[in-house]
C-alpha atoms as a PDB file:
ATOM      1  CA  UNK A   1      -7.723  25.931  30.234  1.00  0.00           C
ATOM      2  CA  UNK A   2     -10.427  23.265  30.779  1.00  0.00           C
ATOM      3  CA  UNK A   3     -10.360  19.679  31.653  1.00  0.00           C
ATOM      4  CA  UNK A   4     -11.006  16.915  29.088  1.00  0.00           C
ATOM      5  CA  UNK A   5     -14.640  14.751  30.193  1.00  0.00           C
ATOM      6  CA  UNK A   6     -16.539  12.670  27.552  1.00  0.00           C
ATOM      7  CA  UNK A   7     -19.784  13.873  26.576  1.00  0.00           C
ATOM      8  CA  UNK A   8     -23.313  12.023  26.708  1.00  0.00           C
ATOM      9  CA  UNK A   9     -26.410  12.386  24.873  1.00  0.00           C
ATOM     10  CA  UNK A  10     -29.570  12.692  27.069  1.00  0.00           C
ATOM     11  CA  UNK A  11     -33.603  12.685  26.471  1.00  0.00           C
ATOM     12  CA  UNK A  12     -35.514  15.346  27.388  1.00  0.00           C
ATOM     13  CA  UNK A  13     -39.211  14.362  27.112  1.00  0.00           C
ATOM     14  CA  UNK A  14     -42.322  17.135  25.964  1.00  0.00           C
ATOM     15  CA  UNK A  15     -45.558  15.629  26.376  1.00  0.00           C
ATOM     16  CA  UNK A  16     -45.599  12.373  24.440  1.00  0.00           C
ATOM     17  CA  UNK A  17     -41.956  12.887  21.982  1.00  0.00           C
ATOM     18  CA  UNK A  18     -38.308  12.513  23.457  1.00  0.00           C
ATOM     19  CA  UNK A  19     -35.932  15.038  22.346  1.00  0.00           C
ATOM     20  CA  UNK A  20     -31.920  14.249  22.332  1.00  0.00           C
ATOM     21  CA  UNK A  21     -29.528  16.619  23.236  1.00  0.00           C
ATOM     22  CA  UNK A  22     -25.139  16.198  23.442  1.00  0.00           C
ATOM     23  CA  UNK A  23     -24.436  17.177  27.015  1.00  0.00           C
ATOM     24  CA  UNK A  24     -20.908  17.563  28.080  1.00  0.00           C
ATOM     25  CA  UNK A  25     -19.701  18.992  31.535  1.00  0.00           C
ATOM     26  CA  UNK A  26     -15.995  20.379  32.351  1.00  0.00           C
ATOM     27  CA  UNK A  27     -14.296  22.958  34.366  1.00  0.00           C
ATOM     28  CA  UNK A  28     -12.467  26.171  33.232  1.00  0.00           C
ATOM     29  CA  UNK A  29     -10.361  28.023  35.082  1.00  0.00           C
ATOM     30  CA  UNK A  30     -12.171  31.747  35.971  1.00  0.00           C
ATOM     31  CA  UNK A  31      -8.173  33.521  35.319  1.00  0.00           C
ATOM     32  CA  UNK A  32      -7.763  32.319  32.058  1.00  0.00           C
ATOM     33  CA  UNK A  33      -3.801  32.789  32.631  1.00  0.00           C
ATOM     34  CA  UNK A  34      -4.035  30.201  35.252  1.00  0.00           C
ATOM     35  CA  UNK A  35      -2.810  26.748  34.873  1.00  0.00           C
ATOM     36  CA  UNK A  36      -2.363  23.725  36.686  1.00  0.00           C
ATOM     37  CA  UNK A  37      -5.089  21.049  38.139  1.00  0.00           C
ATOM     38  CA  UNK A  38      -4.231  21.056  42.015  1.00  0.00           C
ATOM     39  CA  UNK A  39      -4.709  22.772  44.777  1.00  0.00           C
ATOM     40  CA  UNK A  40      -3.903  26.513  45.091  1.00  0.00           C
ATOM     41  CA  UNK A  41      -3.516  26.660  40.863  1.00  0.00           C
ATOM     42  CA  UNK A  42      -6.948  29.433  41.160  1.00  0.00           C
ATOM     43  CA  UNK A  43     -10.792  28.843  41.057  1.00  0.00           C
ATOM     44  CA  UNK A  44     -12.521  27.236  38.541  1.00  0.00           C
ATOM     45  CA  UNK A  45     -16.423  26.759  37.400  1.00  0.00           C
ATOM     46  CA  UNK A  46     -18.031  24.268  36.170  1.00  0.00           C
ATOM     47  CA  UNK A  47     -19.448  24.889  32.245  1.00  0.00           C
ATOM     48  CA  UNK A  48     -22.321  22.615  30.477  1.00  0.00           C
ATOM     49  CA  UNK A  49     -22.463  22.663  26.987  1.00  0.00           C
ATOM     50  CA  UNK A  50     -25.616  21.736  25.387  1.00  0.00           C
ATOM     51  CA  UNK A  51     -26.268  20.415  21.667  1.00  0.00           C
ATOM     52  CA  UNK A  52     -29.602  19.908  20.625  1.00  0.00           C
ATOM     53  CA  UNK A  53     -29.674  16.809  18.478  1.00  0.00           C
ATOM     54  CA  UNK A  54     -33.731  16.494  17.633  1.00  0.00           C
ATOM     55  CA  UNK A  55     -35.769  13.429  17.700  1.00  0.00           C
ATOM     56  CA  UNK A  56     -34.788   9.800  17.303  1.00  0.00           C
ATOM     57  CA  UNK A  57     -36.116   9.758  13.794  1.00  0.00           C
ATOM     58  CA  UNK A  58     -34.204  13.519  12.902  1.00  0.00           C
ATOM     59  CA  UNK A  59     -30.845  11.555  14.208  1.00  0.00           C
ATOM     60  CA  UNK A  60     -31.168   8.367  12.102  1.00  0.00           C
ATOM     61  CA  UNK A  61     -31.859  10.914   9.195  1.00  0.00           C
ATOM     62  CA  UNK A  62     -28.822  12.201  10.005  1.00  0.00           C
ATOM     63  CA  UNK A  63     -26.831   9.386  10.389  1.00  0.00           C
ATOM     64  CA  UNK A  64     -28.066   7.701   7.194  1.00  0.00           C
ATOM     65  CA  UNK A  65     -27.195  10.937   5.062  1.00  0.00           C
ATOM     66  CA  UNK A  66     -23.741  10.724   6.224  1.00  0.00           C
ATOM     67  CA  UNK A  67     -23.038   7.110   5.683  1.00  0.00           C
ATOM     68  CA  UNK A  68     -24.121   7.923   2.069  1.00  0.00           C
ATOM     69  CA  UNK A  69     -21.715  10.218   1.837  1.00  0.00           C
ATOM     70  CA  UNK A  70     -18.504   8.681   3.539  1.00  0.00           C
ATOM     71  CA  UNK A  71     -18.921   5.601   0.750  1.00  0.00           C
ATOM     72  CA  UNK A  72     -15.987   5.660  -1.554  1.00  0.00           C
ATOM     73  CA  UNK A  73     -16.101   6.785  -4.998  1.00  0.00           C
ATOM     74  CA  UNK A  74     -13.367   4.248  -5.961  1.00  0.00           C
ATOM     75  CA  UNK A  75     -12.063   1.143  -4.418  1.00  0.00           C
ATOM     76  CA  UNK A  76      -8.854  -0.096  -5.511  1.00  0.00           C
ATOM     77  CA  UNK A  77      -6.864  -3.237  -3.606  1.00  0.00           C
ATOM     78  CA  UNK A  78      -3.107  -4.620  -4.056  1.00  0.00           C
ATOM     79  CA  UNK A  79      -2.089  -8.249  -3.888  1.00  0.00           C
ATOM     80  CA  UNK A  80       0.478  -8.330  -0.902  1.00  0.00           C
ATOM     81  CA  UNK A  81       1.191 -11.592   0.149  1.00  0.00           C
ATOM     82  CA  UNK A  82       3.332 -13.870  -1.645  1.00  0.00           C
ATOM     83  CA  UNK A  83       4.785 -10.904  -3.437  1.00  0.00           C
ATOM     84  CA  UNK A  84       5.661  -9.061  -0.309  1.00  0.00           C
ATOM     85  CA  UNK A  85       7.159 -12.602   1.185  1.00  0.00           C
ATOM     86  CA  UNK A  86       9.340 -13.081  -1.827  1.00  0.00           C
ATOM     87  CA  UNK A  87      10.652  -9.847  -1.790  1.00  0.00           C
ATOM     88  CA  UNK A  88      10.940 -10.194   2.192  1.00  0.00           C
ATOM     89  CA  UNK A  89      13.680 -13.320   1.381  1.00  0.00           C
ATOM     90  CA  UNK A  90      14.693 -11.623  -1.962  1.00  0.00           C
ATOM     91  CA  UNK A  91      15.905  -8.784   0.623  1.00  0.00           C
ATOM     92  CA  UNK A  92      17.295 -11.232   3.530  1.00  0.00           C
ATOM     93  CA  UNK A  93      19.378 -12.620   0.631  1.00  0.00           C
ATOM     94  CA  UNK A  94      20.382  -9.875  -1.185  1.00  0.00           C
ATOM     95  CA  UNK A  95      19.391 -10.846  -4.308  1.00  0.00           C
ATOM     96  CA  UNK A  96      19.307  -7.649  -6.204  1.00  0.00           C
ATOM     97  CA  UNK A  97      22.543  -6.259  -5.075  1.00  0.00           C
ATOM     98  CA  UNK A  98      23.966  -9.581  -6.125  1.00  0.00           C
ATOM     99  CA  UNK A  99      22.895  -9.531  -9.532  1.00  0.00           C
ATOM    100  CA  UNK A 100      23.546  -5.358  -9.547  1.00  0.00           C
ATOM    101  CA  UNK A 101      26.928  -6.570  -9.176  1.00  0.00           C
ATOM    102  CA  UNK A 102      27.193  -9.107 -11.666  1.00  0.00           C
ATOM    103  CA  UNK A 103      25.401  -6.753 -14.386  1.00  0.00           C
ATOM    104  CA  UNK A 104      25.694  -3.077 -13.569  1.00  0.00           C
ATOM    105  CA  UNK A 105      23.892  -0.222 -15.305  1.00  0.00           C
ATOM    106  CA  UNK A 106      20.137   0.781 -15.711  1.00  0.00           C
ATOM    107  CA  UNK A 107      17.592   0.089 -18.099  1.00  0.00           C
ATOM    108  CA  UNK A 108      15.171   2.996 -18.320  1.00  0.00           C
ATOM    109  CA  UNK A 109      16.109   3.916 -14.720  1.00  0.00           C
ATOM    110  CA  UNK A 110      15.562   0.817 -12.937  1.00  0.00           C
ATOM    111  CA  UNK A 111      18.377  -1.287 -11.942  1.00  0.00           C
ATOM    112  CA  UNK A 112      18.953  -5.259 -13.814  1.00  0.00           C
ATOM    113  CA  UNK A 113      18.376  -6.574 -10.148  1.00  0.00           C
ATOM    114  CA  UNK A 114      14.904  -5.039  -9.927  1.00  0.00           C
ATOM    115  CA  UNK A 115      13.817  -6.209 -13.773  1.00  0.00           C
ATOM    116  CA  UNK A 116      15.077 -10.052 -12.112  1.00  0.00           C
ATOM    117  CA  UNK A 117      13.310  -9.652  -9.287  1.00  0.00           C
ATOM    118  CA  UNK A 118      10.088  -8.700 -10.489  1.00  0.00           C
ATOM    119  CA  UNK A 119      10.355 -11.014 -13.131  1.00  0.00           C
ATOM    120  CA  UNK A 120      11.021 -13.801 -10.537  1.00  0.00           C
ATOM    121  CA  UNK A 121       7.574 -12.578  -8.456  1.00  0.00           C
ATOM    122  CA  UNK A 122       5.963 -12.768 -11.570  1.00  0.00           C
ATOM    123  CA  UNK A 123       6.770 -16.136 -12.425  1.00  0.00           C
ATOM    124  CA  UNK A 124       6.113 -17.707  -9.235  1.00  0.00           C
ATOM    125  CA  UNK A 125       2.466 -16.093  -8.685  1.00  0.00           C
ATOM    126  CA  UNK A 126       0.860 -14.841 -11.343  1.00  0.00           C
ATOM    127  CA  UNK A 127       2.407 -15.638 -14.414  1.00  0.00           C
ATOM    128  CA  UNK A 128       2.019 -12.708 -16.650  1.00  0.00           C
ATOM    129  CA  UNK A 129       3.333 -12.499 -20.227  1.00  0.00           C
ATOM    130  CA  UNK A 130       6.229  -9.176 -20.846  1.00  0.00           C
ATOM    131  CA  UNK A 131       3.969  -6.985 -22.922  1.00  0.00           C
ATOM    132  CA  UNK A 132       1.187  -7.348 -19.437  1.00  0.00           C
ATOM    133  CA  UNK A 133       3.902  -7.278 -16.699  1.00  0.00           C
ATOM    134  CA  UNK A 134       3.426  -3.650 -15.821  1.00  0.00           C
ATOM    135  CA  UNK A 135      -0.209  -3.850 -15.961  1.00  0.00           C
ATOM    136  CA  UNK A 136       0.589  -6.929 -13.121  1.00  0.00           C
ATOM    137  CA  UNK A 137       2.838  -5.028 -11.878  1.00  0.00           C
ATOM    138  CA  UNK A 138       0.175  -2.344 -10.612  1.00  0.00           C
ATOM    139  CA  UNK A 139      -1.809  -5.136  -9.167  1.00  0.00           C
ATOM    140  CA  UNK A 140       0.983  -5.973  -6.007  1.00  0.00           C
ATOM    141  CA  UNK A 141       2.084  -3.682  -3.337  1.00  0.00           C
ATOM    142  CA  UNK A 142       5.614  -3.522  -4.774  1.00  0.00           C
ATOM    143  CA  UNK A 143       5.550  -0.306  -6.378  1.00  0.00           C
ATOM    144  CA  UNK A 144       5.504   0.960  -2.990  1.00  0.00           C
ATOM    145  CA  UNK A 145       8.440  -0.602  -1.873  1.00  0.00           C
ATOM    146  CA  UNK A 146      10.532  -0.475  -4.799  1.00  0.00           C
ATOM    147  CA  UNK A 147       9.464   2.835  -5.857  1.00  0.00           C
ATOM    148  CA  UNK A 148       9.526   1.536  -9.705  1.00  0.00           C
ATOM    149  CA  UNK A 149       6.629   3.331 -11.624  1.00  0.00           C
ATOM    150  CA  UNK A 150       5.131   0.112 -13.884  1.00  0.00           C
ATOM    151  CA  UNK A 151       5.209   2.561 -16.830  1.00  0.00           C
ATOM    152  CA  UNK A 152       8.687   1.815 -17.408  1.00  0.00           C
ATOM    153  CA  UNK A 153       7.565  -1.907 -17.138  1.00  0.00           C
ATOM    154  CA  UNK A 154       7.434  -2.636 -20.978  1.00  0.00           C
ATOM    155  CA  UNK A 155       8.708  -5.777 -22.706  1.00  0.00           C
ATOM    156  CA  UNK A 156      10.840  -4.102 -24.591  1.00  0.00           C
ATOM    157  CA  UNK A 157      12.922  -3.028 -21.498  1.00  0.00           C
ATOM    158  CA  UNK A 158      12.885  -6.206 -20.120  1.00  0.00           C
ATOM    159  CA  UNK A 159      14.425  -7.996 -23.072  1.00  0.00           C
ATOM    160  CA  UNK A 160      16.951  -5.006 -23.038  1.00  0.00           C
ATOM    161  CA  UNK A 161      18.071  -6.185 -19.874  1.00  0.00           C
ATOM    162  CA  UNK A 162      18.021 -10.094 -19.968  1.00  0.00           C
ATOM    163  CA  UNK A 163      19.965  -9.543 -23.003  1.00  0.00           C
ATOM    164  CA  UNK A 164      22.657  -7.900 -20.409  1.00  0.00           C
ATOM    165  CA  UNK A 165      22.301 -11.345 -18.710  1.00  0.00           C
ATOM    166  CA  UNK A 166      23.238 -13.580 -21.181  1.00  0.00           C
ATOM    167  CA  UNK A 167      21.451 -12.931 -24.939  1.00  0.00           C
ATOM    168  CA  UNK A 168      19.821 -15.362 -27.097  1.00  0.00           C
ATOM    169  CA  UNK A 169      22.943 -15.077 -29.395  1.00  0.00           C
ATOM    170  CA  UNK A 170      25.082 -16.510 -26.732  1.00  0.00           C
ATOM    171  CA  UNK A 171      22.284 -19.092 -25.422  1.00  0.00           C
ATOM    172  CA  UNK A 172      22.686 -20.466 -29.452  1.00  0.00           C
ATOM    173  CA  UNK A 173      26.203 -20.161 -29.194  1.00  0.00           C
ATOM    174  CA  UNK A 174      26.429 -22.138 -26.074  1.00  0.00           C
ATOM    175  CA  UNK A 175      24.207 -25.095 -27.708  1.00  0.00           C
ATOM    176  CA  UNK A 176      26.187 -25.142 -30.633  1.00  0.00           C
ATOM    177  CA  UNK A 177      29.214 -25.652 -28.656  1.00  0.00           C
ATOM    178  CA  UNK A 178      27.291 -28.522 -26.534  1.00  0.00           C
ATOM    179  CA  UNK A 179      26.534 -30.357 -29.622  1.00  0.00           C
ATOM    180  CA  UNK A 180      23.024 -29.373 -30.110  1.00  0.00           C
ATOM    181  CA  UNK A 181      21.172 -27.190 -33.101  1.00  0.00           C
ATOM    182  CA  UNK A 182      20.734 -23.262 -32.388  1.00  0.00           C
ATOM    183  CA  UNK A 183      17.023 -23.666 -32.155  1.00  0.00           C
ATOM    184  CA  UNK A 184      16.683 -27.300 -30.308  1.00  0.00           C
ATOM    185  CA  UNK A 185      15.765 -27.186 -26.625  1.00  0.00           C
ATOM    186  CA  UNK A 186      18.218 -26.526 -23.936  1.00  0.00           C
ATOM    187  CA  UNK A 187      18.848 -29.554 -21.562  1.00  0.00           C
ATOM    188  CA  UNK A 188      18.403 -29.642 -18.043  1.00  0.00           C
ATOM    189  CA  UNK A 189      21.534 -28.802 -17.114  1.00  0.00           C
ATOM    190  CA  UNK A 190      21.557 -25.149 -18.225  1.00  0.00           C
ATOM    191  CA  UNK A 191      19.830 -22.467 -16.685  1.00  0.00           C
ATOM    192  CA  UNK A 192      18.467 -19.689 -18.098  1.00  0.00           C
ATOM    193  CA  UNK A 193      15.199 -17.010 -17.601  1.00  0.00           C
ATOM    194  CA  UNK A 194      12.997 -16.875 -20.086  1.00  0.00           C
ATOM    195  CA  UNK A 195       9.550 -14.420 -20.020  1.00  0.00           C
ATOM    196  CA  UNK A 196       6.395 -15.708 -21.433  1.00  0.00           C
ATOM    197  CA  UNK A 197       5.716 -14.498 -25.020  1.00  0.00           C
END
């Protein structure tokens, strides 16, 4: 058993050039069955271990070769904050569940509360259209927390499930019974989600 000490590095100089060497000190027990650090627990020596580490030019060698190699190949970085915040209150409120319970089923795996919510992060940052949404939706941290892969992301799924909300068919139906022309915009009034073309 020996004791844990921190090491230094020391200069050792031979006629006009300073060498560097790692020096660490620590004690080992002489039984190596022995154990313990007080009094009585058996004898113990003193070791030195010795590195040599070469000149002050041979270490800044050194240290510049490594840096070049610790550099990452690839970079990549995730938006996080006012995605993670409004799924932070999305969460407090329990949004998703809520609408899970109002429309239940999945669409390609992924539940209508999810396809809402991202939607709804979407809209209120970024503002991507459905055919990019899963290429946005690689760009935020929420794949990590929602463990949705943004392959499944396409428009086509999306309009699968807002048509399990309310479909354009019954948006036209509901303006024709309101007075108003299929096509003619809705007013105030009534609500409804609509993605970006």
């Amino acid at each position: 058993m020996e004791t844990k000490g921190t090491g230094t590095i020391i200069a050792r100089k031979r006629g006009n050039r300073k060498y560097y060497y790692y020096s660490r000190s620590y004690r080992v027990k002489v039984d190596p069955n022995a154990t313990g650090k007080t009094r009585g627990s058996g004898k113990s020596k003193v070791v030195t271990r010795q590195v040599y580490l070469g000149t002050a030019e041979d270490i800044l060698k050194l240290i510049e070769e490594a840096r070049k190699h610790q550099e990452p190949k690839k970079v990549s970085s995730r938006q996080f904050g006012l995605p993670m915040a409004l799924f932070e209150v999305s969460e407090r409120i329990g949004l998703r569940d809520i609408i899970n319970r109002v429309v239940p089923g999945k669409v390609c795996g992924i539940t209508p509360g999810d396809f809402v919510l991202i939607a709804a992060i979407n809209r209120a940052g970024n503002h991507y259209s459905r055919a990019k949404i899963g290429r946005w939706y690689k760009t935020v941290s929420l794949e990590r927390f929602q463990k949705i892969k943004a392959k499944k992301l396409s428009s086509k799924a999306f309009w699968r499930v807002f048509d399990r909300i309310i479909s354009e068919r019954e948006i036209k139906e509901e303006k024709v019974k309101r007075g108003y022309e299929p096509n003619e915009k809705l007013d105030t009034d009534y609500a409804t989600f609509r993605l970006t073309e």
